[in-house]
PDB file of N, CA and C in Angstrom:
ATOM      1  N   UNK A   1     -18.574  -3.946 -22.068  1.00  0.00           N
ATOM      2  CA  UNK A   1     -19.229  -3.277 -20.955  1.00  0.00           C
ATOM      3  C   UNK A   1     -18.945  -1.779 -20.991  1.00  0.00           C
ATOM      4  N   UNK A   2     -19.086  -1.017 -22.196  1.00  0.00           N
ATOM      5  CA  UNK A   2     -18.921   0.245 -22.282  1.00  0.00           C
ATOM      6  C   UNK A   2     -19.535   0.866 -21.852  1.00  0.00           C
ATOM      7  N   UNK A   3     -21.154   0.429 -21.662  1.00  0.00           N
ATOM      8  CA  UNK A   3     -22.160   0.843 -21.026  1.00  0.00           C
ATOM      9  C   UNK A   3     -22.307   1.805 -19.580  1.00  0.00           C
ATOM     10  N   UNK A   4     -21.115   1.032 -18.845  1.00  0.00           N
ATOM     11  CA  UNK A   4     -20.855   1.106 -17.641  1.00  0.00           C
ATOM     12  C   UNK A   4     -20.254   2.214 -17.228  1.00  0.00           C
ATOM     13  N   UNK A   5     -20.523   3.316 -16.166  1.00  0.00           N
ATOM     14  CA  UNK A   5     -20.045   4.172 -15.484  1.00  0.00           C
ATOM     15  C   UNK A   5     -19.041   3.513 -14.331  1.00  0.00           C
ATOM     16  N   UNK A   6     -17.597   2.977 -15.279  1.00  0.00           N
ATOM     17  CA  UNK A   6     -16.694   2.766 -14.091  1.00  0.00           C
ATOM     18  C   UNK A   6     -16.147   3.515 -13.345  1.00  0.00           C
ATOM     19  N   UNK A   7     -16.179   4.857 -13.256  1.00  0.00           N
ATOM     20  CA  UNK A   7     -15.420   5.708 -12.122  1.00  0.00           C
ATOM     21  C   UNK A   7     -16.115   5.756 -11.134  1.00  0.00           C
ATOM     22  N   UNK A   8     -17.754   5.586 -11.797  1.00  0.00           N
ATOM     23  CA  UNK A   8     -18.507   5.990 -10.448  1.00  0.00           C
ATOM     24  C   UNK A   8     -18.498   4.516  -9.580  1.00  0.00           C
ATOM     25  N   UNK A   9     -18.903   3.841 -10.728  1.00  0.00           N
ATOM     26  CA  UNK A   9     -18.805   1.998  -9.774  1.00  0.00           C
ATOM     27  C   UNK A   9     -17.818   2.545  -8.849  1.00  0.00           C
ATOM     28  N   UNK A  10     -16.607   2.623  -9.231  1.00  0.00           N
ATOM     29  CA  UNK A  10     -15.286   2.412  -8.624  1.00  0.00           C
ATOM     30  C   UNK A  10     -15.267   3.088  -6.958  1.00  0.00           C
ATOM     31  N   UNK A  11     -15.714   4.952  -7.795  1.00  0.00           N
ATOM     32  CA  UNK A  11     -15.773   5.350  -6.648  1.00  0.00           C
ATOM     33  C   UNK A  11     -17.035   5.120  -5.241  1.00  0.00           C
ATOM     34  N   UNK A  12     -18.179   4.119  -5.720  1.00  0.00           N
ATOM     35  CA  UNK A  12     -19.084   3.549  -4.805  1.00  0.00           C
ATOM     36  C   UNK A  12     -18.412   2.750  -4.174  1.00  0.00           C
ATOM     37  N   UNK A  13     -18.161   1.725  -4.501  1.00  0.00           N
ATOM     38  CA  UNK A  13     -16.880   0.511  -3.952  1.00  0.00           C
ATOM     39  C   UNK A  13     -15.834   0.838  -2.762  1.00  0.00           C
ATOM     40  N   UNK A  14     -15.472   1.357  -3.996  1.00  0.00           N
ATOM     41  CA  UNK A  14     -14.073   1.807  -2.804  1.00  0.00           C
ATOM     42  C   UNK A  14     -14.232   2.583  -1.788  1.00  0.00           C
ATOM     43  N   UNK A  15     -14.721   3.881  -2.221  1.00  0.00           N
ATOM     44  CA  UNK A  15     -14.747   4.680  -1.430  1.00  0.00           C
ATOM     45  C   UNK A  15     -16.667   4.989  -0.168  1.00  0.00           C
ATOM     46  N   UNK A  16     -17.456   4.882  -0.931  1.00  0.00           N
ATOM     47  CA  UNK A  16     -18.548   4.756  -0.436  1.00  0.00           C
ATOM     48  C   UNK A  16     -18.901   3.511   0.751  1.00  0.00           C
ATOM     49  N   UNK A  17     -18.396   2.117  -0.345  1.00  0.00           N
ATOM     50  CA  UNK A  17     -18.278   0.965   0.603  1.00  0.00           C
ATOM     51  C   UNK A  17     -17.417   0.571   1.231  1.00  0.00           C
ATOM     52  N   UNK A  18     -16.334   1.142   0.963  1.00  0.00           N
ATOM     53  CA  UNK A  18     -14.981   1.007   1.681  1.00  0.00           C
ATOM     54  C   UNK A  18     -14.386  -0.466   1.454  1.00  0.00           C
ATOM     55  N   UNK A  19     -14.648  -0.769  -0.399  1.00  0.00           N
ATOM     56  CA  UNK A  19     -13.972  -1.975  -0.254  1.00  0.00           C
ATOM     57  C   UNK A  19     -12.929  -2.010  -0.492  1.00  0.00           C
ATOM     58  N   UNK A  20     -12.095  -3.267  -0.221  1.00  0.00           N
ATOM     59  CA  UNK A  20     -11.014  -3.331  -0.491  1.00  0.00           C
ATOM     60  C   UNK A  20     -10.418  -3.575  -2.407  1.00  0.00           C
ATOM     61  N   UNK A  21      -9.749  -3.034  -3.043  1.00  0.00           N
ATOM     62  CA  UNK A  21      -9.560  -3.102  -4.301  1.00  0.00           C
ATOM     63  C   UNK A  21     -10.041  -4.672  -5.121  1.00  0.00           C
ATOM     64  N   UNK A  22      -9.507  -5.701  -4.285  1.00  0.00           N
ATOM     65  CA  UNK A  22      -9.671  -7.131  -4.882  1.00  0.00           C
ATOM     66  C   UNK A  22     -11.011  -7.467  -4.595  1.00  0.00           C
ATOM     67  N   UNK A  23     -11.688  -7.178  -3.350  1.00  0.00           N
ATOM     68  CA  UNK A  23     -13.096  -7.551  -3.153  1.00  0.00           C
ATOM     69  C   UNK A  23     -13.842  -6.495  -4.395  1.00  0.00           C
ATOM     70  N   UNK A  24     -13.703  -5.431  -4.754  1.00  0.00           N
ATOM     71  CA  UNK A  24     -14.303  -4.860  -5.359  1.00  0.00           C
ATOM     72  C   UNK A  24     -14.181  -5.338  -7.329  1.00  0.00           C
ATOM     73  N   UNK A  25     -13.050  -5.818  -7.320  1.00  0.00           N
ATOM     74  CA  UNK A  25     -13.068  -6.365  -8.753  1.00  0.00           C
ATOM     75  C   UNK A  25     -13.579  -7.666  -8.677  1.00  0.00           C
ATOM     76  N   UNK A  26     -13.590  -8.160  -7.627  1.00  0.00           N
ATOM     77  CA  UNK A  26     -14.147  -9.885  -7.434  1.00  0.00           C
ATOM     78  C   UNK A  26     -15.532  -9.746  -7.480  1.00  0.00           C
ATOM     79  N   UNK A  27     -16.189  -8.187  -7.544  1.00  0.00           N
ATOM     80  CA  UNK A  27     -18.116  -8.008  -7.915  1.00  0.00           C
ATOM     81  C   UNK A  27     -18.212  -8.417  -9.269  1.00  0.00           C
ATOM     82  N   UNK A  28     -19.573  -8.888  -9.619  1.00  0.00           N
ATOM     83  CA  UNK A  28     -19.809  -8.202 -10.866  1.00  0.00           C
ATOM     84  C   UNK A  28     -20.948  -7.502 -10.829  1.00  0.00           C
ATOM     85  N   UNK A  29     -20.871  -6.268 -11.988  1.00  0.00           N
ATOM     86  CA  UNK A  29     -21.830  -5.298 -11.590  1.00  0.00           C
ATOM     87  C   UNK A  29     -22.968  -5.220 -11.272  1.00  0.00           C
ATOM     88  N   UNK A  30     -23.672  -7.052 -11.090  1.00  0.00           N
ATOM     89  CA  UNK A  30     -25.096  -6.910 -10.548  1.00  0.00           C
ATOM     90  C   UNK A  30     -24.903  -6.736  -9.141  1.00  0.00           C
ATOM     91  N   UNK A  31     -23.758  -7.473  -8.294  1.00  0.00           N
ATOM     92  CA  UNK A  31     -23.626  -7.229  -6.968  1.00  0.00           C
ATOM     93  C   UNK A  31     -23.422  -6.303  -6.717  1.00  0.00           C
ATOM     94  N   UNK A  32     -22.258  -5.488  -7.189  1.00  0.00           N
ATOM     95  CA  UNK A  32     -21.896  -3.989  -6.734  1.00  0.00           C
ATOM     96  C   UNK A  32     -22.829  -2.946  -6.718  1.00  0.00           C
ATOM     97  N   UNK A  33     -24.188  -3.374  -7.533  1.00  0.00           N
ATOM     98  CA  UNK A  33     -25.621  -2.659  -7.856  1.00  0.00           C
ATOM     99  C   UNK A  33     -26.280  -3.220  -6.486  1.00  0.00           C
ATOM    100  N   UNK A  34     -26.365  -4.374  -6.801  1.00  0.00           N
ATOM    101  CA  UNK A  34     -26.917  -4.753  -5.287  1.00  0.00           C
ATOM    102  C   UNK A  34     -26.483  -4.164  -3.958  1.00  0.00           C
ATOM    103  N   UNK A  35     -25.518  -4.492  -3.784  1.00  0.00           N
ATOM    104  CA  UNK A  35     -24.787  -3.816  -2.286  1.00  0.00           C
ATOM    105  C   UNK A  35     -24.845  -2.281  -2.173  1.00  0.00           C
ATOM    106  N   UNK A  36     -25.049  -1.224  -3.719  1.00  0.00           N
ATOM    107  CA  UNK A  36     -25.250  -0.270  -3.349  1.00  0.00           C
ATOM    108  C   UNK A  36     -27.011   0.064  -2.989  1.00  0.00           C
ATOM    109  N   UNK A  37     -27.744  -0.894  -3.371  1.00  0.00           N
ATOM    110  CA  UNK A  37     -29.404  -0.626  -2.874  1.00  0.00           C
ATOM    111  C   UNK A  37     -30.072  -0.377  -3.952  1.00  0.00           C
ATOM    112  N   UNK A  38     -29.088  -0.835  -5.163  1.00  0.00           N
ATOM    113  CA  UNK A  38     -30.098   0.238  -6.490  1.00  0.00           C
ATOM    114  C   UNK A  38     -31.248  -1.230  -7.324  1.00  0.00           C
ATOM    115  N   UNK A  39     -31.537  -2.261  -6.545  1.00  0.00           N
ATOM    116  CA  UNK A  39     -32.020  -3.382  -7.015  1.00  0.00           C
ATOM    117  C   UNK A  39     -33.812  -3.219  -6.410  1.00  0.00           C
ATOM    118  N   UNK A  40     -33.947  -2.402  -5.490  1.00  0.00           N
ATOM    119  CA  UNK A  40     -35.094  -1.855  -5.344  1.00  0.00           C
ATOM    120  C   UNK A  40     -36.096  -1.984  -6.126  1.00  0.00           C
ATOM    121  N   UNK A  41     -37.060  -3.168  -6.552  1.00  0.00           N
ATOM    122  CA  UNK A  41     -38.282  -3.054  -7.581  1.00  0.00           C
ATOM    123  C   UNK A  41     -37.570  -4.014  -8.691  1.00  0.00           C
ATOM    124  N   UNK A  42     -36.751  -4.146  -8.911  1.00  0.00           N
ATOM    125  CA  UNK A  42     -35.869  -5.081  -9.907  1.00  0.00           C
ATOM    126  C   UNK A  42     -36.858  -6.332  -9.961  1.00  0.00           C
ATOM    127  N   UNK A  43     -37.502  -6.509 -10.984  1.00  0.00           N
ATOM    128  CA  UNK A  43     -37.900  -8.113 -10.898  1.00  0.00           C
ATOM    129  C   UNK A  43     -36.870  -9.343 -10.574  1.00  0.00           C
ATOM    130  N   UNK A  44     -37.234  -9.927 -10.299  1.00  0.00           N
ATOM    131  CA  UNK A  44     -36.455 -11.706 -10.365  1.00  0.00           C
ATOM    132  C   UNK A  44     -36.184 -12.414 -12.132  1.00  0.00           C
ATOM    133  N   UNK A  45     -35.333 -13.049 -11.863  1.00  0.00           N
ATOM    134  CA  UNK A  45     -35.018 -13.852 -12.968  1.00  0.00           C
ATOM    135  C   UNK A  45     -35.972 -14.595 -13.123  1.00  0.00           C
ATOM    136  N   UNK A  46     -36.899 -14.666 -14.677  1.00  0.00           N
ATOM    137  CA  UNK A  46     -37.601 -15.877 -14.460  1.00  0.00           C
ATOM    138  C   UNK A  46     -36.780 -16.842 -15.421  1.00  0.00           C
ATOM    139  N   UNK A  47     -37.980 -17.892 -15.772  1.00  0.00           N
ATOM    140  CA  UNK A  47     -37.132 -19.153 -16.541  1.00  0.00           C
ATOM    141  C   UNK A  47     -36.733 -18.982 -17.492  1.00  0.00           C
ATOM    142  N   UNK A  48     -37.720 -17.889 -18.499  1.00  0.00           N
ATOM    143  CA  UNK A  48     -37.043 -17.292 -20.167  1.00  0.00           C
ATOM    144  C   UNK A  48     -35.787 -16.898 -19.554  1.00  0.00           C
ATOM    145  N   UNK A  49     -35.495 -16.146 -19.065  1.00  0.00           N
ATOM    146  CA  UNK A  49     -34.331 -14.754 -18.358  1.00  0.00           C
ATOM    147  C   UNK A  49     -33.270 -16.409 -18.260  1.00  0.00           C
ATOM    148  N   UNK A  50     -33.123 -17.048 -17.583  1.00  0.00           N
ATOM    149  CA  UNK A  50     -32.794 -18.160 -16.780  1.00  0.00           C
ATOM    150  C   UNK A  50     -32.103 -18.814 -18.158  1.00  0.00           C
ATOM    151  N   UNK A  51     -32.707 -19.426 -18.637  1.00  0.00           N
ATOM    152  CA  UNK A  51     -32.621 -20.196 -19.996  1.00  0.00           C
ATOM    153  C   UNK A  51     -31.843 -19.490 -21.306  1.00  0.00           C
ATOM    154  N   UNK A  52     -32.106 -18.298 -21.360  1.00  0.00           N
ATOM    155  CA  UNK A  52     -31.489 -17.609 -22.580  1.00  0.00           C
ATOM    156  C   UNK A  52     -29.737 -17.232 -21.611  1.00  0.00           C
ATOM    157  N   UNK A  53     -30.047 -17.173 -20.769  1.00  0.00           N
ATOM    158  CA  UNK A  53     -28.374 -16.771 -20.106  1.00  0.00           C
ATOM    159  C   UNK A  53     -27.718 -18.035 -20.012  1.00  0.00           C
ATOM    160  N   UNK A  54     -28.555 -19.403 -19.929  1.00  0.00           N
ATOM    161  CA  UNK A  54     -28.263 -20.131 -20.084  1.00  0.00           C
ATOM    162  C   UNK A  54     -27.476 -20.431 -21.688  1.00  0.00           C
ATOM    163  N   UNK A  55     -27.898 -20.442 -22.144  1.00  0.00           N
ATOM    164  CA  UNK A  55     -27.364 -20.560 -24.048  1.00  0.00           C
ATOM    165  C   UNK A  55     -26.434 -19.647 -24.386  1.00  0.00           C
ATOM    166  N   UNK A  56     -26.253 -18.286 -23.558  1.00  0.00           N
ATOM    167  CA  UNK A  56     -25.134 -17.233 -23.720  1.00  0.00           C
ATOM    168  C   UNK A  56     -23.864 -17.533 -23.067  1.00  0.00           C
ATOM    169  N   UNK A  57     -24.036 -18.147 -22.098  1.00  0.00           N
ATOM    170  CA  UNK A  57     -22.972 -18.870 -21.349  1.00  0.00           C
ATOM    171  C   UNK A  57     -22.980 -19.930 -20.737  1.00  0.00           C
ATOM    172  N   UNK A  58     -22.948 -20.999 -21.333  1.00  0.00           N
ATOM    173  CA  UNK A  58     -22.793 -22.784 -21.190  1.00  0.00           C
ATOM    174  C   UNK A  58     -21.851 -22.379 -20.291  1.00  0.00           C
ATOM    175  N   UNK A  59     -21.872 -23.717 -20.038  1.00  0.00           N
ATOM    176  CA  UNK A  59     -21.416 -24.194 -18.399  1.00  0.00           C
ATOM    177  C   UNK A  59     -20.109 -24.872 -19.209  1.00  0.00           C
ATOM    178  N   UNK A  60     -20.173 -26.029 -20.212  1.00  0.00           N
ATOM    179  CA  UNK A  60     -19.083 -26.124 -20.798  1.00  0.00           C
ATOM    180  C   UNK A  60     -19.410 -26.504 -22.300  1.00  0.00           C
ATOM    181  N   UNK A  61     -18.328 -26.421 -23.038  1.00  0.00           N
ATOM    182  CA  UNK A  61     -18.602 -26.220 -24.548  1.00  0.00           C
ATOM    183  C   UNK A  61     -19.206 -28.236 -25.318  1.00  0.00           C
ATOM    184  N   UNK A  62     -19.581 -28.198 -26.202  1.00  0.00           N
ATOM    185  CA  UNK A  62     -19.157 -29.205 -26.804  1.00  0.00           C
ATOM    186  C   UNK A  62     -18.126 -29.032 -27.414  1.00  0.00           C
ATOM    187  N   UNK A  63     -17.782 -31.206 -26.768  1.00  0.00           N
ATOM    188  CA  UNK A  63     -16.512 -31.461 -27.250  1.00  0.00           C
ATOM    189  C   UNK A  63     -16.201 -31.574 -28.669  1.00  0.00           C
ATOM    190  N   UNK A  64     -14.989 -31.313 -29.235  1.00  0.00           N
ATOM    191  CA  UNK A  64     -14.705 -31.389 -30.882  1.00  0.00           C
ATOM    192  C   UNK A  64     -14.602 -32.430 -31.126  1.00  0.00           C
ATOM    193  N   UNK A  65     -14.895 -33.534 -31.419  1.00  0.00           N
ATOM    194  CA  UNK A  65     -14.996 -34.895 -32.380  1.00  0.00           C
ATOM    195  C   UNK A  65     -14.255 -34.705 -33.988  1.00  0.00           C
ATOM    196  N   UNK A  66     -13.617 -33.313 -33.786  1.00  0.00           N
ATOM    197  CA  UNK A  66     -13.132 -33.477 -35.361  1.00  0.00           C
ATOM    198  C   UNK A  66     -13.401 -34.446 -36.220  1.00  0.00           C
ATOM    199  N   UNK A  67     -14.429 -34.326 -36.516  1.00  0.00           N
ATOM    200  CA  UNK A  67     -15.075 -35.234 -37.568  1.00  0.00           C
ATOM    201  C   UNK A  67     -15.975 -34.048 -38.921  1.00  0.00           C
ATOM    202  N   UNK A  68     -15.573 -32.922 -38.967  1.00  0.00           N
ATOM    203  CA  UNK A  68     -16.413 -31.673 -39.574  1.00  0.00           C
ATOM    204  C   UNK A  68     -15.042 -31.629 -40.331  1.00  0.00           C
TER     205      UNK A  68
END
């Protein structure tokens, strides 16, 4: 997530929203985007969007059968 402007996140959070340090690391940066208003025009997730995040992060792995 290098991508990311954490000072400014940080300083929106904390100081803009007045969160508390743990509520503010307990975001992830779509909420902390959200709560600051910047989701404005943002489409919705559709089912491609849905499905491929799906395959990037399973819910849980297959099990090893050590049999390979």
């Amino acid at each position: 997530m290098s991508g990311l402007d954490w000072p400014g996140l940080m300083r929106a959070g904390l100081t803009r929203l007045q969160m508390r340090p743990d509520i503010f690391w307990d975001l992830t940066p779509i909420e902390l985007h959200l709560l600051l208003g910047a989701a404005h025009g943002v489409p919705s997730l559709d089912r491609s969007g849905l499905e491929a995040l799906m395959r990037r992060f399973p819910d849980q792995r297959e099990p090893d059968l050590g049999l390979g």
